[in-house]
PDB file of N, CA and C in Angstrom:
ATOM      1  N   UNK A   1     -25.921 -13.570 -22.934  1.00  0.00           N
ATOM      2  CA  UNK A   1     -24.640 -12.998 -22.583  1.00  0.00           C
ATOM      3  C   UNK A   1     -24.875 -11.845 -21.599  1.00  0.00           C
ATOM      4  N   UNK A   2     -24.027 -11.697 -20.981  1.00  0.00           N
ATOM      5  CA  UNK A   2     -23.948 -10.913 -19.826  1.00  0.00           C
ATOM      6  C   UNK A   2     -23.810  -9.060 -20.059  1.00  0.00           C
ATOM      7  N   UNK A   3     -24.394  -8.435 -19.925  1.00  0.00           N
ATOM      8  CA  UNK A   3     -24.251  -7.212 -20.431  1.00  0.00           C
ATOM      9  C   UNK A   3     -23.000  -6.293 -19.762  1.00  0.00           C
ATOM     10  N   UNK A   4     -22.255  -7.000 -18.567  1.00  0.00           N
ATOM     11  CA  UNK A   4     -21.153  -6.254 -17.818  1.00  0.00           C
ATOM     12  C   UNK A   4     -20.281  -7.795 -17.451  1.00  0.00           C
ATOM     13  N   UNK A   5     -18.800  -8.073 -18.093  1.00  0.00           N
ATOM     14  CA  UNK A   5     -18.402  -8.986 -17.600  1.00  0.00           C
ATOM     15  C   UNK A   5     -18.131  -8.768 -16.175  1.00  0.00           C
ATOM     16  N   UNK A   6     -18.005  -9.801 -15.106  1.00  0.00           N
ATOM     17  CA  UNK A   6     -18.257 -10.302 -13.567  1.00  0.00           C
ATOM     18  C   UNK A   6     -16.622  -9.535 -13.529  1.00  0.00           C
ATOM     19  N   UNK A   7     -15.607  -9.488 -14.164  1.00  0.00           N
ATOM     20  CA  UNK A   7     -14.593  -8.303 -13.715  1.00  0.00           C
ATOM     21  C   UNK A   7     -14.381  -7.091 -13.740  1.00  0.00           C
ATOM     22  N   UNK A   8     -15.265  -6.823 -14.656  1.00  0.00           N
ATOM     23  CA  UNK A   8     -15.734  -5.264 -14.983  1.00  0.00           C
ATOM     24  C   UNK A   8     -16.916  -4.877 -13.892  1.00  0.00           C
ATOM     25  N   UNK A   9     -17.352  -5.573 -13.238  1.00  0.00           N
ATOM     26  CA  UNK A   9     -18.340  -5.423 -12.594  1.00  0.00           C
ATOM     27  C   UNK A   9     -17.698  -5.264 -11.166  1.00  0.00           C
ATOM     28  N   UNK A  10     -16.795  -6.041 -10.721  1.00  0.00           N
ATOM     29  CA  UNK A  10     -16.085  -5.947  -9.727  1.00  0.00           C
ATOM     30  C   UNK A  10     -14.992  -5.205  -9.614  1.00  0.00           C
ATOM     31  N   UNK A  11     -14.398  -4.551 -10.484  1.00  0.00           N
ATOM     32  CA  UNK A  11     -13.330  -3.170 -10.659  1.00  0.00           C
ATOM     33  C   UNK A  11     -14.450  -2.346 -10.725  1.00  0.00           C
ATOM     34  N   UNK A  12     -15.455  -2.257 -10.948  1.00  0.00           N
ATOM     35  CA  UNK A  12     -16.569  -0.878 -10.451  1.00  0.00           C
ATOM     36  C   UNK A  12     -17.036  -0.857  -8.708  1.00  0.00           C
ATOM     37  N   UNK A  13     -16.892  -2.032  -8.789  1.00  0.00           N
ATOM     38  CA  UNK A  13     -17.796  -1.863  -7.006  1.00  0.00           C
ATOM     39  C   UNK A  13     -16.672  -1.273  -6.434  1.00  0.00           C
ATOM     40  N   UNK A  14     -15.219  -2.072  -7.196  1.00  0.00           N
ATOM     41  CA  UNK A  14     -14.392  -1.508  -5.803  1.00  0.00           C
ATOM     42  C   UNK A  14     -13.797   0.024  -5.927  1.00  0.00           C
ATOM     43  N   UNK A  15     -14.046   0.775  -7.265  1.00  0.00           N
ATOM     44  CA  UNK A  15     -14.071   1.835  -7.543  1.00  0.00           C
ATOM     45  C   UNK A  15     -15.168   2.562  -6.405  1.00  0.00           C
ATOM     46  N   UNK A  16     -16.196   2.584  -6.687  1.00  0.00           N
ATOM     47  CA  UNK A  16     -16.870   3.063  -6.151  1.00  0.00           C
ATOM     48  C   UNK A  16     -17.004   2.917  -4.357  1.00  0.00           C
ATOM     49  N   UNK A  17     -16.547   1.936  -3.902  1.00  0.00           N
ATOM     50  CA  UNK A  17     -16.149   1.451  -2.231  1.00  0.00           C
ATOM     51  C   UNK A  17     -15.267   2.920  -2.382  1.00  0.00           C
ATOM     52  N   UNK A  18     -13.716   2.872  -3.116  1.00  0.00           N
ATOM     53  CA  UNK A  18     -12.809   3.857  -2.373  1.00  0.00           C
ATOM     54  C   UNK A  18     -13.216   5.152  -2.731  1.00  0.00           C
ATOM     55  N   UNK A  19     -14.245   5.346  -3.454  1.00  0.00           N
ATOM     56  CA  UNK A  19     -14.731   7.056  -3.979  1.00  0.00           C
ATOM     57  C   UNK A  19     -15.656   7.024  -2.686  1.00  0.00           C
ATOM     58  N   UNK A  20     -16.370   6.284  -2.290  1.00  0.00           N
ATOM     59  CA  UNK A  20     -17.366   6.551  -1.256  1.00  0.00           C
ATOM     60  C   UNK A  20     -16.286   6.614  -0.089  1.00  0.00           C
ATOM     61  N   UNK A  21     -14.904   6.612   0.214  1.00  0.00           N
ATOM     62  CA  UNK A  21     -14.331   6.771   1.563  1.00  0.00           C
ATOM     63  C   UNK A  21     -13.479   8.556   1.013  1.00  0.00           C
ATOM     64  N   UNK A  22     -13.378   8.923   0.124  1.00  0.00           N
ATOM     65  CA  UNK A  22     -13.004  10.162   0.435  1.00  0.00           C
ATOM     66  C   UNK A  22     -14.013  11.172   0.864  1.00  0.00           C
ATOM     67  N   UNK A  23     -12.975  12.073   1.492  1.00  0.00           N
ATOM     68  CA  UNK A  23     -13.712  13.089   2.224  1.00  0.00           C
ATOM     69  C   UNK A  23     -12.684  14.310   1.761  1.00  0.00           C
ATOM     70  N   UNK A  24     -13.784  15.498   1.211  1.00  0.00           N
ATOM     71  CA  UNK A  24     -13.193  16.661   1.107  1.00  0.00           C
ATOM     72  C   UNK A  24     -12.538  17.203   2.222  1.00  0.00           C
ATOM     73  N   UNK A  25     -11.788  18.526   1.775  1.00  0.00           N
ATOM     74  CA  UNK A  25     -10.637  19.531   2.701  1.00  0.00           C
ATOM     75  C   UNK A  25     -11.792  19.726   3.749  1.00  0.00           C
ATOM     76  N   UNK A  26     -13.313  20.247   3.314  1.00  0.00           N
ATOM     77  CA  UNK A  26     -14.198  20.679   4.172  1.00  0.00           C
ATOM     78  C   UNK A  26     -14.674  19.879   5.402  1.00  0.00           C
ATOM     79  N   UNK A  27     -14.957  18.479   4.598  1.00  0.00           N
ATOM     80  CA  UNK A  27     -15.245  17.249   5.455  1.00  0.00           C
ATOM     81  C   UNK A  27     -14.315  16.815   6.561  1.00  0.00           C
ATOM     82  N   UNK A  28     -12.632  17.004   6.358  1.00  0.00           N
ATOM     83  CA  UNK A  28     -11.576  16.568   7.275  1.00  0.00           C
ATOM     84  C   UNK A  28     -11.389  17.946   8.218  1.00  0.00           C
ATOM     85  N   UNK A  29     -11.533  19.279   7.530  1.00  0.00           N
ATOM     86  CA  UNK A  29     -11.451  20.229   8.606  1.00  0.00           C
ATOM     87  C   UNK A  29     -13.163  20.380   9.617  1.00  0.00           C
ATOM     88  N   UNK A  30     -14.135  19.717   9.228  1.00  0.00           N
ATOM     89  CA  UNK A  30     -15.186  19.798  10.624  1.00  0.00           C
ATOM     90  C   UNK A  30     -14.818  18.192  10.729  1.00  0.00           C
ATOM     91  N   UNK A  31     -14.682  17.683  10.340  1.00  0.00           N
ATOM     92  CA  UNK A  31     -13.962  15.841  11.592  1.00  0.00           C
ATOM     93  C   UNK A  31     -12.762  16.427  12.554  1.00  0.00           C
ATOM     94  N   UNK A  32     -11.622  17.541  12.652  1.00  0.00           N
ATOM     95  CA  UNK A  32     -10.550  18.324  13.073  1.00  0.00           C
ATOM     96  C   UNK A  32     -11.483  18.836  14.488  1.00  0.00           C
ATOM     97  N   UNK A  33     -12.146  19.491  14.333  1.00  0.00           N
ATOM     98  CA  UNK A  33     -12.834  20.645  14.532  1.00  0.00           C
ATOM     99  C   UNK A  33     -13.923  19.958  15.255  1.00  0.00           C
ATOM    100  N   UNK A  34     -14.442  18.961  15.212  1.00  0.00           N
ATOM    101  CA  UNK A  34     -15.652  18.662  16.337  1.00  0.00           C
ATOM    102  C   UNK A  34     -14.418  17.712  17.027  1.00  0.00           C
ATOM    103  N   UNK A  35     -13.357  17.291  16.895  1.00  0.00           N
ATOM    104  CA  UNK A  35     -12.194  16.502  17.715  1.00  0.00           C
ATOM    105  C   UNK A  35     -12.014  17.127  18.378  1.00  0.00           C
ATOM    106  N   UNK A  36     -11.385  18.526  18.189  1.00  0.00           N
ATOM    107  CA  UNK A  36     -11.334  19.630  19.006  1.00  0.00           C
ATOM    108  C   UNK A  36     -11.902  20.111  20.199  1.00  0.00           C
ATOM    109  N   UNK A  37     -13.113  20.324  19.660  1.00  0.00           N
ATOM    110  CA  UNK A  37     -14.608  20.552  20.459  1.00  0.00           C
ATOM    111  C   UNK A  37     -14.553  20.001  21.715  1.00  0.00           C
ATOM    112  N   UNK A  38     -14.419  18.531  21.069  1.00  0.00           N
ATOM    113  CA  UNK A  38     -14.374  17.294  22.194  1.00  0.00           C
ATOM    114  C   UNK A  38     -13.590  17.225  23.170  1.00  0.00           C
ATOM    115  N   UNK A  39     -12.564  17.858  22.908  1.00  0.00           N
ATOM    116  CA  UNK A  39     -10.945  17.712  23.799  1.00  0.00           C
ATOM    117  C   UNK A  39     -11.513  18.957  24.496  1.00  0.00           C
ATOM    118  N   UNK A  40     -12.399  20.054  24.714  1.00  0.00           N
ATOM    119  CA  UNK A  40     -12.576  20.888  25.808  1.00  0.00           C
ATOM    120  C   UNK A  40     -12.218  22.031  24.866  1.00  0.00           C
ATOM    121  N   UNK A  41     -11.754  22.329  23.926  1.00  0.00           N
ATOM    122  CA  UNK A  41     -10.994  23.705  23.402  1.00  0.00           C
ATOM    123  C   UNK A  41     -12.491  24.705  22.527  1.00  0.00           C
ATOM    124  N   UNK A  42     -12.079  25.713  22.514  1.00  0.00           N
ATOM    125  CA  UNK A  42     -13.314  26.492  22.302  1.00  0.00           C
ATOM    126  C   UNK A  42     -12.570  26.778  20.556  1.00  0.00           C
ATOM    127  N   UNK A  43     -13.235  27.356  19.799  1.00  0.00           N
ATOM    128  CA  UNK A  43     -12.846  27.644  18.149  1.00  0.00           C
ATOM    129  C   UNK A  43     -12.461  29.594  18.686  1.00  0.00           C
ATOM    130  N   UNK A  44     -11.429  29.217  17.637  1.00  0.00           N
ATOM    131  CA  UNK A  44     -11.196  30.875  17.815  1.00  0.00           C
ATOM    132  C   UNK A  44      -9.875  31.459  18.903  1.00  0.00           C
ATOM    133  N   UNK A  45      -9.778  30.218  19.802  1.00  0.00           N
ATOM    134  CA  UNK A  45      -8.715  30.394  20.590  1.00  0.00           C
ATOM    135  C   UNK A  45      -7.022  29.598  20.028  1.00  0.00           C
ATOM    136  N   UNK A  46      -6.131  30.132  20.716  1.00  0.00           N
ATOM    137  CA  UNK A  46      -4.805  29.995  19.767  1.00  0.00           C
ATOM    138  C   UNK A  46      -4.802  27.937  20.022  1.00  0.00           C
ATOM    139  N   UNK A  47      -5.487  27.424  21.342  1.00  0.00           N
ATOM    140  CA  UNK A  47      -5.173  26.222  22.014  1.00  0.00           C
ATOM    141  C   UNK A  47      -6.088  25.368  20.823  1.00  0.00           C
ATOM    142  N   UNK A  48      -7.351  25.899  20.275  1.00  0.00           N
ATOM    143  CA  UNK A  48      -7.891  24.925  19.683  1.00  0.00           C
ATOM    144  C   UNK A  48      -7.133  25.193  17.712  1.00  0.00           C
ATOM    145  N   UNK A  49      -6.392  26.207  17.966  1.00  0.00           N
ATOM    146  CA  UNK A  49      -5.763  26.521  16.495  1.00  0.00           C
ATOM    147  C   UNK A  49      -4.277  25.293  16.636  1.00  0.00           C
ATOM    148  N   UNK A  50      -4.062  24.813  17.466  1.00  0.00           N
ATOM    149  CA  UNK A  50      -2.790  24.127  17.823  1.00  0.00           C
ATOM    150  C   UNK A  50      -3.103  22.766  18.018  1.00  0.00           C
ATOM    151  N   UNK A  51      -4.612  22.470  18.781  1.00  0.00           N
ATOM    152  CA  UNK A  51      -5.578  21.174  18.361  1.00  0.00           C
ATOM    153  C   UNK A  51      -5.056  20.979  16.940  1.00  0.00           C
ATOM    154  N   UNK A  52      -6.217  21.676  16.172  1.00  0.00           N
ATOM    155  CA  UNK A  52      -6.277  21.477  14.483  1.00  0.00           C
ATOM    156  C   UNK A  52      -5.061  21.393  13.849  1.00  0.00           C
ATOM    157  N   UNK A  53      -4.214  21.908  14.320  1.00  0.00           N
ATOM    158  CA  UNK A  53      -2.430  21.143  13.816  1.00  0.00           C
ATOM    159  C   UNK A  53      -2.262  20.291  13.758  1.00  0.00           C
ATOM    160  N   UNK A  54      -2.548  20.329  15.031  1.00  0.00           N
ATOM    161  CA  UNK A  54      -2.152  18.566  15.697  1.00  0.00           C
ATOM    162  C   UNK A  54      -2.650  17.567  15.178  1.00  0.00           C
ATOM    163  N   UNK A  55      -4.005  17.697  14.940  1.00  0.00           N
ATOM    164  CA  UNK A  55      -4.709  16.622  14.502  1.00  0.00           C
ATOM    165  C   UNK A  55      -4.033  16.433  12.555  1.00  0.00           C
ATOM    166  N   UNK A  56      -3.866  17.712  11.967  1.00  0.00           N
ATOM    167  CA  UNK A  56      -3.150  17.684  10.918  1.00  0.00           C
ATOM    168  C   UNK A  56      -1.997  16.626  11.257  1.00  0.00           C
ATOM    169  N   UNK A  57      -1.114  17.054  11.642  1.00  0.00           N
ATOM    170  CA  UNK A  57      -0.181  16.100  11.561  1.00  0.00           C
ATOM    171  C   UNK A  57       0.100  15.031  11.895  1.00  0.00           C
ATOM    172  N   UNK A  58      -1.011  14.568  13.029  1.00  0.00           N
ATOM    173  CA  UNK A  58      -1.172  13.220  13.263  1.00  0.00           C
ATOM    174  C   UNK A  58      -1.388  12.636  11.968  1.00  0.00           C
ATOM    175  N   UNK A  59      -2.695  12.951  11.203  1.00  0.00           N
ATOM    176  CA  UNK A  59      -3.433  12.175  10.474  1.00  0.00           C
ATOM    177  C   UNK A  59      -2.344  12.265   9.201  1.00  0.00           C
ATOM    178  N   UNK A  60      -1.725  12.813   8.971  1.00  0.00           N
ATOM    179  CA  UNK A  60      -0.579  12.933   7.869  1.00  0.00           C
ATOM    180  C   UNK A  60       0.368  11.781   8.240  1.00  0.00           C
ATOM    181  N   UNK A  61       1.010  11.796   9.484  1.00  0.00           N
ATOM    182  CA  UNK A  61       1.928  10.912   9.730  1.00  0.00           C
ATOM    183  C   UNK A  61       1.492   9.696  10.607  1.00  0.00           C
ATOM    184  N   UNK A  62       0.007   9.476  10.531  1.00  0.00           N
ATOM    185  CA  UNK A  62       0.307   8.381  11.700  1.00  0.00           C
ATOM    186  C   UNK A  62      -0.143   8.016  12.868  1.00  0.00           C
ATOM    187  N   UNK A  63       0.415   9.278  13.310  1.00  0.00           N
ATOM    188  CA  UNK A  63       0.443   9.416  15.197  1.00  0.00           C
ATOM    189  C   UNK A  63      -0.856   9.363  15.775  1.00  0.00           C
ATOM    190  N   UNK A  64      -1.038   9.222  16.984  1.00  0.00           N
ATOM    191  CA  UNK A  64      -2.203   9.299  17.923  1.00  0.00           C
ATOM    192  C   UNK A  64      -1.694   9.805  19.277  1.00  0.00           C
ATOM    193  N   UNK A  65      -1.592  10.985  18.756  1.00  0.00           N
ATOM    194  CA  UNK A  65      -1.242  12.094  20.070  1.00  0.00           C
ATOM    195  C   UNK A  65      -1.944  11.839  21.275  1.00  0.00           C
ATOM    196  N   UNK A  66      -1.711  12.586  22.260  1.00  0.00           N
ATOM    197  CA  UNK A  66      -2.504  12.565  23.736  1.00  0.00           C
ATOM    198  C   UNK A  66      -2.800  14.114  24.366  1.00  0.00           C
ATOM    199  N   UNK A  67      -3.094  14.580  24.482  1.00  0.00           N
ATOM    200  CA  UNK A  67      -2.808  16.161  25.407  1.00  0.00           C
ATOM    201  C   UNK A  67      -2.651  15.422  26.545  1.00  0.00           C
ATOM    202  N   UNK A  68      -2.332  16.255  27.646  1.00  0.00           N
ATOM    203  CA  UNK A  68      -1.711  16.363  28.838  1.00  0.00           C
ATOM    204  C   UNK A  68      -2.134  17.498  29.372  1.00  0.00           C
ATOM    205  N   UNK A  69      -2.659  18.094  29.156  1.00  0.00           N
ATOM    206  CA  UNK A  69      -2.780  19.607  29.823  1.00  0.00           C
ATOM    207  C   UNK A  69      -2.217  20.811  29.566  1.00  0.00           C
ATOM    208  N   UNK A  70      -1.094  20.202  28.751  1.00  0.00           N
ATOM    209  CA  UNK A  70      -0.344  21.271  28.951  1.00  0.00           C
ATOM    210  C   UNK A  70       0.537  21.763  27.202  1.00  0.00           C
ATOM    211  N   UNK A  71       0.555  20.187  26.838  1.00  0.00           N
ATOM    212  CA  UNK A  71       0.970  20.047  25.004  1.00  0.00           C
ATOM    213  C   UNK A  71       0.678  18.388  24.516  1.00  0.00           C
ATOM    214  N   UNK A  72       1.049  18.677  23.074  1.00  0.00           N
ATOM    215  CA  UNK A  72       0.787  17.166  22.692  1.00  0.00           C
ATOM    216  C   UNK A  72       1.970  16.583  23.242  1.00  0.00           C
ATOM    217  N   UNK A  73       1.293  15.613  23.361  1.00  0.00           N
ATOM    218  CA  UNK A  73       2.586  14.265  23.923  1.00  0.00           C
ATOM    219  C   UNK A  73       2.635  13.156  22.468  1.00  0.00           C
ATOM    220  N   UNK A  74       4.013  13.019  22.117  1.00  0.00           N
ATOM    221  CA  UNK A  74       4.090  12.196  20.648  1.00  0.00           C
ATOM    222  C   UNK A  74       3.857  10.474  21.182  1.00  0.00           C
TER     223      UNK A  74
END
């Protein structure tokens, strides 16, 4: 006999699949924050504090903003 039935075994893998995709507050604010980086904005300035919004509220709602130069474009 099997020491883990084959459904108990497979409600664990897939337990463990969606525990291995979270990412802490810490983990999503440096993924924010090297996005940032990337887009040209320096840390510490009000433009890359308005990045890290942005990217907040994209990833909350959805969106895949653009800059422009000048603001996000929805």
């Amino acid at each position: 006999m099997d020491a883990m039935p084959k459904s108990a075994a497979l409600v664990l893998a897939m337990s463990l699949t969606v525990l291995a995709g979270c990412a802490t507050a810490q983990d999503i604010r440096e993924r924010d924050g090297a996005a940032c980086a990337s887009y040209g904005f320096h840390p510490g300035t009000t433009d890359f504090s308005n990045c890290l919004q942005c990217e907040s509220i994209a990833r909350r709602y959805g969106y895949w903003p653009y800059w422009d130069s000048s603001r996000w474009r929805w």
